[in-house]
PDB file of N, CA and C in Angstrom:
ATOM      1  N   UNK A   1      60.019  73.253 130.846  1.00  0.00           N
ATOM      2  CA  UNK A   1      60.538  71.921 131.029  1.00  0.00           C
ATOM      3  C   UNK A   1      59.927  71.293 132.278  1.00  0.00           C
ATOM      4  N   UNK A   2      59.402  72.178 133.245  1.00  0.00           N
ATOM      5  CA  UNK A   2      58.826  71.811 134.522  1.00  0.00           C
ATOM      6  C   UNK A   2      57.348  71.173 134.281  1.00  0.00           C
ATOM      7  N   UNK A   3      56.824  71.519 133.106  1.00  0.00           N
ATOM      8  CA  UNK A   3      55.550  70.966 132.779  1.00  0.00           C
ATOM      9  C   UNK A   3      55.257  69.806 132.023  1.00  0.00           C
ATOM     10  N   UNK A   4      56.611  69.285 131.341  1.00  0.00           N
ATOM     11  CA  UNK A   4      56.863  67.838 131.064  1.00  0.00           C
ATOM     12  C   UNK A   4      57.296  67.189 132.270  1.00  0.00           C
ATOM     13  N   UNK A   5      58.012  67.661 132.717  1.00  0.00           N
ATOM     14  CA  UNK A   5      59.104  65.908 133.485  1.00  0.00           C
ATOM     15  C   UNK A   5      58.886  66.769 134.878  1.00  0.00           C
ATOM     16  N   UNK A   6      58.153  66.682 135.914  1.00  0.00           N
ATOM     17  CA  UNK A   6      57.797  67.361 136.923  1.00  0.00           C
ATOM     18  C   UNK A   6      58.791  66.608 138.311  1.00  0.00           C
ATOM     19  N   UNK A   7      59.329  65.266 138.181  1.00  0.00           N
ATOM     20  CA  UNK A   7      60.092  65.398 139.319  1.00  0.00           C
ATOM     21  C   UNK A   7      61.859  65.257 138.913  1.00  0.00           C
ATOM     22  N   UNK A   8      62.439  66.134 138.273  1.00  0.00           N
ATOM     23  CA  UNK A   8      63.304  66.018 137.124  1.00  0.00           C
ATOM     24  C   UNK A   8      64.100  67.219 137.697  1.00  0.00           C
ATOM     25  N   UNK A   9      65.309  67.526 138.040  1.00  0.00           N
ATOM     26  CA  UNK A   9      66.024  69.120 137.768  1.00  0.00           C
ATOM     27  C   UNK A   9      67.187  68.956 137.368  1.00  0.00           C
ATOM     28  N   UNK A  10      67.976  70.159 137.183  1.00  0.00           N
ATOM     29  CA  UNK A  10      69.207  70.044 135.849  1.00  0.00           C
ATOM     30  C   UNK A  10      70.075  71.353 136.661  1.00  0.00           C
ATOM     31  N   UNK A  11      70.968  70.551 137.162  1.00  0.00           N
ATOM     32  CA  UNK A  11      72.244  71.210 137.281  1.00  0.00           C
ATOM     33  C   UNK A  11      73.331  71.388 136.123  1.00  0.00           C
ATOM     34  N   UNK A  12      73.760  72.883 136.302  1.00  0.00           N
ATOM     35  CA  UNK A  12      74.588  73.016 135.634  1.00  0.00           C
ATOM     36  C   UNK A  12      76.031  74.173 136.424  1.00  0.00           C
ATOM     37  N   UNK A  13      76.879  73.342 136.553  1.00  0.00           N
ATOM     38  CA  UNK A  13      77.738  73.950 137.155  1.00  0.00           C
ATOM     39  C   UNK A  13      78.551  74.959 136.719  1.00  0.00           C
ATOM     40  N   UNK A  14      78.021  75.770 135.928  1.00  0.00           N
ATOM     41  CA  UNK A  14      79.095  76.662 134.495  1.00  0.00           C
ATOM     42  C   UNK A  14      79.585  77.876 135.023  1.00  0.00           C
ATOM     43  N   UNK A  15      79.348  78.339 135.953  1.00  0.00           N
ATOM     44  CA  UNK A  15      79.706  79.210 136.410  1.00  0.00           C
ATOM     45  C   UNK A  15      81.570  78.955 137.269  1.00  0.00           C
ATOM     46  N   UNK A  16      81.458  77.531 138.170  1.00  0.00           N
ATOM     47  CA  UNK A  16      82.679  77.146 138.567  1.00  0.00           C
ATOM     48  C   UNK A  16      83.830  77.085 137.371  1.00  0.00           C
ATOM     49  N   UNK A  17      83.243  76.673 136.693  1.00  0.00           N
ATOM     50  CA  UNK A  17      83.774  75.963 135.295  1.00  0.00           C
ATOM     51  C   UNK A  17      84.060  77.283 134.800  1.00  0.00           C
ATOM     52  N   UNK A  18      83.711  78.014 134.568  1.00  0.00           N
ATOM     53  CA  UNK A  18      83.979  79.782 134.187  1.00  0.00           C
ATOM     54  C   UNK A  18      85.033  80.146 134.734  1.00  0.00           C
ATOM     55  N   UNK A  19      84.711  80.354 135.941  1.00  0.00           N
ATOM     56  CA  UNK A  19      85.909  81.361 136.586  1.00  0.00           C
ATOM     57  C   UNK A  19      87.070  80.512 136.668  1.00  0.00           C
ATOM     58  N   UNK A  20      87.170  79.087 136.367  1.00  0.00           N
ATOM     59  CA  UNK A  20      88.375  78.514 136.835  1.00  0.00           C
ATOM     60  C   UNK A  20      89.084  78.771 135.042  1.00  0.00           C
ATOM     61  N   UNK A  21      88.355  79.015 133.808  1.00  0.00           N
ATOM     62  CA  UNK A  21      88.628  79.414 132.711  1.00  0.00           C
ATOM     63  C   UNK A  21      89.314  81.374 133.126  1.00  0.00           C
ATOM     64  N   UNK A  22      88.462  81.971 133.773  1.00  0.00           N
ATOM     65  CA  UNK A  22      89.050  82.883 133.563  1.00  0.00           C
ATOM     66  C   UNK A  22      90.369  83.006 134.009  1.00  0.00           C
ATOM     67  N   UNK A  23      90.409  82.517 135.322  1.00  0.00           N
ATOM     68  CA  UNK A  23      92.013  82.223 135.864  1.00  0.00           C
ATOM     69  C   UNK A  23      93.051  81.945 135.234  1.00  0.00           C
ATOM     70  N   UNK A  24      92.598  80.562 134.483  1.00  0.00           N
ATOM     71  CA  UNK A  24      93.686  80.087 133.356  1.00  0.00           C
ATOM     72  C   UNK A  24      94.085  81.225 132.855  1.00  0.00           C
ATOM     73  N   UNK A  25      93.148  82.156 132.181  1.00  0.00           N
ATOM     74  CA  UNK A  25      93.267  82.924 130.989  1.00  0.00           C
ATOM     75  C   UNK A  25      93.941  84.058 131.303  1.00  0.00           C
ATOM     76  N   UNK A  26      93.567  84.138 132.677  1.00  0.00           N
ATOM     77  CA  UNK A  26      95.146  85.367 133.128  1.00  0.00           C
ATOM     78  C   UNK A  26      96.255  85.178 133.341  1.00  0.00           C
ATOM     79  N   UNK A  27      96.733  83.870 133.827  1.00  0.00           N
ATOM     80  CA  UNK A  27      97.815  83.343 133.515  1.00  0.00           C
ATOM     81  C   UNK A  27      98.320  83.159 131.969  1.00  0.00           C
ATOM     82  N   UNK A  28      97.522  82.873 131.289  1.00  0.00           N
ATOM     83  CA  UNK A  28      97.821  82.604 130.062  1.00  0.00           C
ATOM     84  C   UNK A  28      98.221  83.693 129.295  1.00  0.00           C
ATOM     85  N   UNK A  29      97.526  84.710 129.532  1.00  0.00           N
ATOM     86  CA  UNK A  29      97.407  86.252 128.648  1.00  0.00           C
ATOM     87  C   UNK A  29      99.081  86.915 129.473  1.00  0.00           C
ATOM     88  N   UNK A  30      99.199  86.588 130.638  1.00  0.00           N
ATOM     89  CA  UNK A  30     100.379  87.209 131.124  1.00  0.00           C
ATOM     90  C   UNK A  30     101.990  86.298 130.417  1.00  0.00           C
ATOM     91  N   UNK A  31     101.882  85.232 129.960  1.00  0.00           N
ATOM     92  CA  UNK A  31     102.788  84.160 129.303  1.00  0.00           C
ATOM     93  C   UNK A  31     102.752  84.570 128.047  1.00  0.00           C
ATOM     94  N   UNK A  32     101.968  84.720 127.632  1.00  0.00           N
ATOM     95  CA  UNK A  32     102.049  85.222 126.065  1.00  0.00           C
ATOM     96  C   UNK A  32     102.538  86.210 126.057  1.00  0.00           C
ATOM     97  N   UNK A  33     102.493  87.735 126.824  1.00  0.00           N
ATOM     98  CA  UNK A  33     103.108  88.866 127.121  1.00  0.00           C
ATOM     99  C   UNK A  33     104.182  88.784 126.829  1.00  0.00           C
ATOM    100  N   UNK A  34     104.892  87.697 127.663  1.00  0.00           N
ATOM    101  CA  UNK A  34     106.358  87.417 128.331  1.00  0.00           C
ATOM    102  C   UNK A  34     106.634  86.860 126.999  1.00  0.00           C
ATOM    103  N   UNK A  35     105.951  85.933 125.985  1.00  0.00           N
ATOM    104  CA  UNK A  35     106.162  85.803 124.548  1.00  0.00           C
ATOM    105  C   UNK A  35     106.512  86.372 124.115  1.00  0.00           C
ATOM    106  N   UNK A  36     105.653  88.275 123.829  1.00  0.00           N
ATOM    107  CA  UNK A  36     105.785  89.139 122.530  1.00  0.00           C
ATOM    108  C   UNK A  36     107.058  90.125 122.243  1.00  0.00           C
ATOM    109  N   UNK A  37     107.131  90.108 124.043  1.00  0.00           N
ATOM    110  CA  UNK A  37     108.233  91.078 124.341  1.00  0.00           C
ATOM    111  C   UNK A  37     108.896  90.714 123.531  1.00  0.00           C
ATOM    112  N   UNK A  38     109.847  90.053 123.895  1.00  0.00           N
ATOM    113  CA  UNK A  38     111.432  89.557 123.148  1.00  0.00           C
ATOM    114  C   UNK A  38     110.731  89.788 121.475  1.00  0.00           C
ATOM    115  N   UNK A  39     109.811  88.947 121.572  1.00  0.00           N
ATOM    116  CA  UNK A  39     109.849  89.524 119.696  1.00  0.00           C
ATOM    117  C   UNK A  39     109.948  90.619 119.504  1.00  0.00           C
ATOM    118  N   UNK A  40     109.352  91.720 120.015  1.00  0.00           N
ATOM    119  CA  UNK A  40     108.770  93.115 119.425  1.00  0.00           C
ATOM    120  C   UNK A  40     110.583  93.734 119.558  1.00  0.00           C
ATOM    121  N   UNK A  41     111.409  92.854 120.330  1.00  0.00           N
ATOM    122  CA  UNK A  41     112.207  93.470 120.980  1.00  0.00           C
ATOM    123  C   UNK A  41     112.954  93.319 119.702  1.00  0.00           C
ATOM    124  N   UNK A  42     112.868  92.129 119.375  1.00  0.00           N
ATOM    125  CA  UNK A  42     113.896  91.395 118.026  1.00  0.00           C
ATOM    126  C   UNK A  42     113.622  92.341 116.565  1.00  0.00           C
ATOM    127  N   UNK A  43     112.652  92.772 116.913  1.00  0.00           N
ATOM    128  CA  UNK A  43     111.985  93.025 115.446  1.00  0.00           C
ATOM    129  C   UNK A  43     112.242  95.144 115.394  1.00  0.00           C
ATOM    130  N   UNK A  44     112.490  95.268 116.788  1.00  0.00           N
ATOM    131  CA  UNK A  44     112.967  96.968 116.754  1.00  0.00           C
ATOM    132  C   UNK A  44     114.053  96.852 116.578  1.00  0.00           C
ATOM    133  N   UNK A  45     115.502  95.937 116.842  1.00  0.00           N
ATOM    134  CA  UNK A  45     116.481  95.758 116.858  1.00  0.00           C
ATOM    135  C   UNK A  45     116.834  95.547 114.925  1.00  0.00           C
ATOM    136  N   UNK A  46     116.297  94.552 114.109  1.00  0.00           N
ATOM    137  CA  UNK A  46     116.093  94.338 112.968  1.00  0.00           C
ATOM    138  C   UNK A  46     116.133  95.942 112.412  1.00  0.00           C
ATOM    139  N   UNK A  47     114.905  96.079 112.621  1.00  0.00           N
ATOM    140  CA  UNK A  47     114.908  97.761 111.857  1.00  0.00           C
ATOM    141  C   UNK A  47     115.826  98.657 111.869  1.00  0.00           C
ATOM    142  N   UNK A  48     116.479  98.764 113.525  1.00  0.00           N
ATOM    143  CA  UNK A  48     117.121  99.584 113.721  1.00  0.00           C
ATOM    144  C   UNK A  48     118.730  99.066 112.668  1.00  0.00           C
ATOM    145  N   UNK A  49     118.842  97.699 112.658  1.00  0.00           N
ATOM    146  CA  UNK A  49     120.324  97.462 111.719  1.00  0.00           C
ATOM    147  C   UNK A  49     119.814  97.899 110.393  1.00  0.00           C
ATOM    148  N   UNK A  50     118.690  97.328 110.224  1.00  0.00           N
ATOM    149  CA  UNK A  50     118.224  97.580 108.369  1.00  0.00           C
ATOM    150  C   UNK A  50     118.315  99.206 108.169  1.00  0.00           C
ATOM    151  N   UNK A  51     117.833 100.054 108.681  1.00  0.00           N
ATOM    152  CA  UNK A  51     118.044 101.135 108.595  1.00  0.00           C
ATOM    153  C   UNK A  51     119.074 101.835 108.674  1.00  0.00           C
ATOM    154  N   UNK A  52     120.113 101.545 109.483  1.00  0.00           N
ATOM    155  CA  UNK A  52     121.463 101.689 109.503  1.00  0.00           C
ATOM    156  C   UNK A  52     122.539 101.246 108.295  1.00  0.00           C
ATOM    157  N   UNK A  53     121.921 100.386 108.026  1.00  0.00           N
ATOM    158  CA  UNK A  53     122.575  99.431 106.680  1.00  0.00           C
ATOM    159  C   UNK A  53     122.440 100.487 105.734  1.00  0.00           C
ATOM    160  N   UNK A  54     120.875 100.794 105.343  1.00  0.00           N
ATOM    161  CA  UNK A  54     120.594 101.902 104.441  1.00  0.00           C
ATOM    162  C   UNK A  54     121.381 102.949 104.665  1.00  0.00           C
ATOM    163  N   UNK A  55     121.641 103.613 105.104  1.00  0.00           N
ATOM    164  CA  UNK A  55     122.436 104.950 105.191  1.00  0.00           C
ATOM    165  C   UNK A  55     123.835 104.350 105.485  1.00  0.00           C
ATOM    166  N   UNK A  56     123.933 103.491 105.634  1.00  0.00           N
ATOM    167  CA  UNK A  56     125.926 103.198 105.673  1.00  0.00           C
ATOM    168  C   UNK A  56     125.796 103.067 103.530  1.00  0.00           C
ATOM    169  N   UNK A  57     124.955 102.294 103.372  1.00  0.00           N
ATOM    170  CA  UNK A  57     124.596 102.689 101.781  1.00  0.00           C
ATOM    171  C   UNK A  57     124.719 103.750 101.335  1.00  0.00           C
ATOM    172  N   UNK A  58     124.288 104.398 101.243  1.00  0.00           N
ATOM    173  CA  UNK A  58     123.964 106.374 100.633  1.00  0.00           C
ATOM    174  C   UNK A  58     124.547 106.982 101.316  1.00  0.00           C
ATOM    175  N   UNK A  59     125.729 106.939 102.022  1.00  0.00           N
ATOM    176  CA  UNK A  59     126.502 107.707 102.823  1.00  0.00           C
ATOM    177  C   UNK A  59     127.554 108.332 101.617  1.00  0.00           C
ATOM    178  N   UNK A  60     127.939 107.817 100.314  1.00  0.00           N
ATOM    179  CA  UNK A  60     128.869 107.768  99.528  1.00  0.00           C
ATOM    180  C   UNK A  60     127.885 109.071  98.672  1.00  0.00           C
ATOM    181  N   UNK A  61     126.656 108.707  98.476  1.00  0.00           N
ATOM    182  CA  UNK A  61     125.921 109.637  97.621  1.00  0.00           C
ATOM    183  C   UNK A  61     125.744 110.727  98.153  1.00  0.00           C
ATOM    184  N   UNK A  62     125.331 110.746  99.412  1.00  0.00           N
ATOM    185  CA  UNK A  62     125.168 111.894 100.251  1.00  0.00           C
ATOM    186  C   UNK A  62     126.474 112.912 100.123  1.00  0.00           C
ATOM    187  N   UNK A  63     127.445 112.476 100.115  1.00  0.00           N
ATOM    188  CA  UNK A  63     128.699 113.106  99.833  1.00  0.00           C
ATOM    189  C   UNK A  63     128.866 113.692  98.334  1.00  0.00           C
ATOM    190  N   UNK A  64     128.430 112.754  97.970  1.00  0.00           N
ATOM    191  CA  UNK A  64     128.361 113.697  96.062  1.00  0.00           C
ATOM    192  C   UNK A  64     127.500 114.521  96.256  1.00  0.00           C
ATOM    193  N   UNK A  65     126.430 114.511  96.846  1.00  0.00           N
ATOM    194  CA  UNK A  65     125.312 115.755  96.471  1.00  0.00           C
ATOM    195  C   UNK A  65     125.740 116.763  97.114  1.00  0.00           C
ATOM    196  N   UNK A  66     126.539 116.504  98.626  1.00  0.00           N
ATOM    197  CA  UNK A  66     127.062 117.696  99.027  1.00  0.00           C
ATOM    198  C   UNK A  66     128.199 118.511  98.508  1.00  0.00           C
ATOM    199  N   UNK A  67     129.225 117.565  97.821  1.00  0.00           N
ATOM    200  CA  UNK A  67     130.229 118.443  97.509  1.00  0.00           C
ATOM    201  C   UNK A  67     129.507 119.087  96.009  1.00  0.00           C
ATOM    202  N   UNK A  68     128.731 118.920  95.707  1.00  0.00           N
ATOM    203  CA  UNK A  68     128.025 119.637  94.478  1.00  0.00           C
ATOM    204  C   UNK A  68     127.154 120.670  94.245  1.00  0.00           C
ATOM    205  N   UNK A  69     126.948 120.981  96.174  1.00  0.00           N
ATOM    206  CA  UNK A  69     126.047 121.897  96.641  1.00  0.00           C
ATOM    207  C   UNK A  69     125.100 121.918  96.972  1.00  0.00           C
ATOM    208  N   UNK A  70     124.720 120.620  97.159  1.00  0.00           N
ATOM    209  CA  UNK A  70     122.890 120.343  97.685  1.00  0.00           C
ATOM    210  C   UNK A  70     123.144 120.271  99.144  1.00  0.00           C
ATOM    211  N   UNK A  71     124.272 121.142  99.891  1.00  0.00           N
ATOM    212  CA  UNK A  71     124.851 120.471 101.058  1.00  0.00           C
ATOM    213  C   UNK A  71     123.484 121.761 102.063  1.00  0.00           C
ATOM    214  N   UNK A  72     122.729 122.309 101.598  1.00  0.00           N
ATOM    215  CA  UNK A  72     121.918 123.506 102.031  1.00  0.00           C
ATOM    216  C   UNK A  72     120.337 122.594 102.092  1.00  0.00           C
ATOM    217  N   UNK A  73     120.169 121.837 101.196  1.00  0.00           N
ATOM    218  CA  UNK A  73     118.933 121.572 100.865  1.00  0.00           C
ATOM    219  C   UNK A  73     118.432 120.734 101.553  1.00  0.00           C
ATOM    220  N   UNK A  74     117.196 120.287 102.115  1.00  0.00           N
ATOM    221  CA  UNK A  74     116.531 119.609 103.441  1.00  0.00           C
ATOM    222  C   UNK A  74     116.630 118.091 102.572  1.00  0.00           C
ATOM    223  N   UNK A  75     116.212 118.125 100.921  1.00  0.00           N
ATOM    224  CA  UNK A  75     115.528 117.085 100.525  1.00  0.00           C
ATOM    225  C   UNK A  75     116.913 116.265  99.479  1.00  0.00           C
ATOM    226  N   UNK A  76     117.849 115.875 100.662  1.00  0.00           N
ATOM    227  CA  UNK A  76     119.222 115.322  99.802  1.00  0.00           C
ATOM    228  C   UNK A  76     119.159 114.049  99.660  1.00  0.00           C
ATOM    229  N   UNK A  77     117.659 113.097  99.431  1.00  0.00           N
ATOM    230  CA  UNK A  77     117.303 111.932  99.150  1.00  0.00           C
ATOM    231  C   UNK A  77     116.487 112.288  97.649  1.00  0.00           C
ATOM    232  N   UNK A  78     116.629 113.293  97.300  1.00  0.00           N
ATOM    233  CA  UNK A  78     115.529 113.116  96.097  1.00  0.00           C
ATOM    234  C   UNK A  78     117.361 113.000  94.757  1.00  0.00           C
ATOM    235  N   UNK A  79     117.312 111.815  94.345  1.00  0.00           N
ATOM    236  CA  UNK A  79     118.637 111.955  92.904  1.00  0.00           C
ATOM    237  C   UNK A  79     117.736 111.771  91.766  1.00  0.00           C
TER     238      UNK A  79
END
């Protein structure tokens, strides 16, 4: 480019412009964090009722298979 336009130069400031992006972006990445938590938090809590739900379910069956004698056997989900 120096051999076309010889009294000509080209700033480019991208580097300022960079790091003031990366900054943002650690702030940003630490806010989103503070986002996921509570979800991940919401979503172990979910499972933990859904799963509970399930066996307040089959708690009635579990009792038939035992008083019938499967009360020995590891695999008292297989009917």
């Amino acid at each position: 480019m120096g051999e076309l336009f010889e009294n000509t130069s080209l700033k480019a400031p991208a580097l300022q412009t960079l790091s003031g992006y990366y900054a943002k972006e650690e702030k940003l990445r630490l806010m989103l964090w503070s986002l996921n938590v509570p979800v991940m938090m919401m979503l172990a809590y979910y499972l933990f009722m859904v799963s509970n739900l399930i066996t307040e379910r089959q708690k009635t069956e579990i009792a038939v298979l035992r008083s019938r004698g499967r009360a020995g056997c590891r695999s008292s989900w297989a009917i």
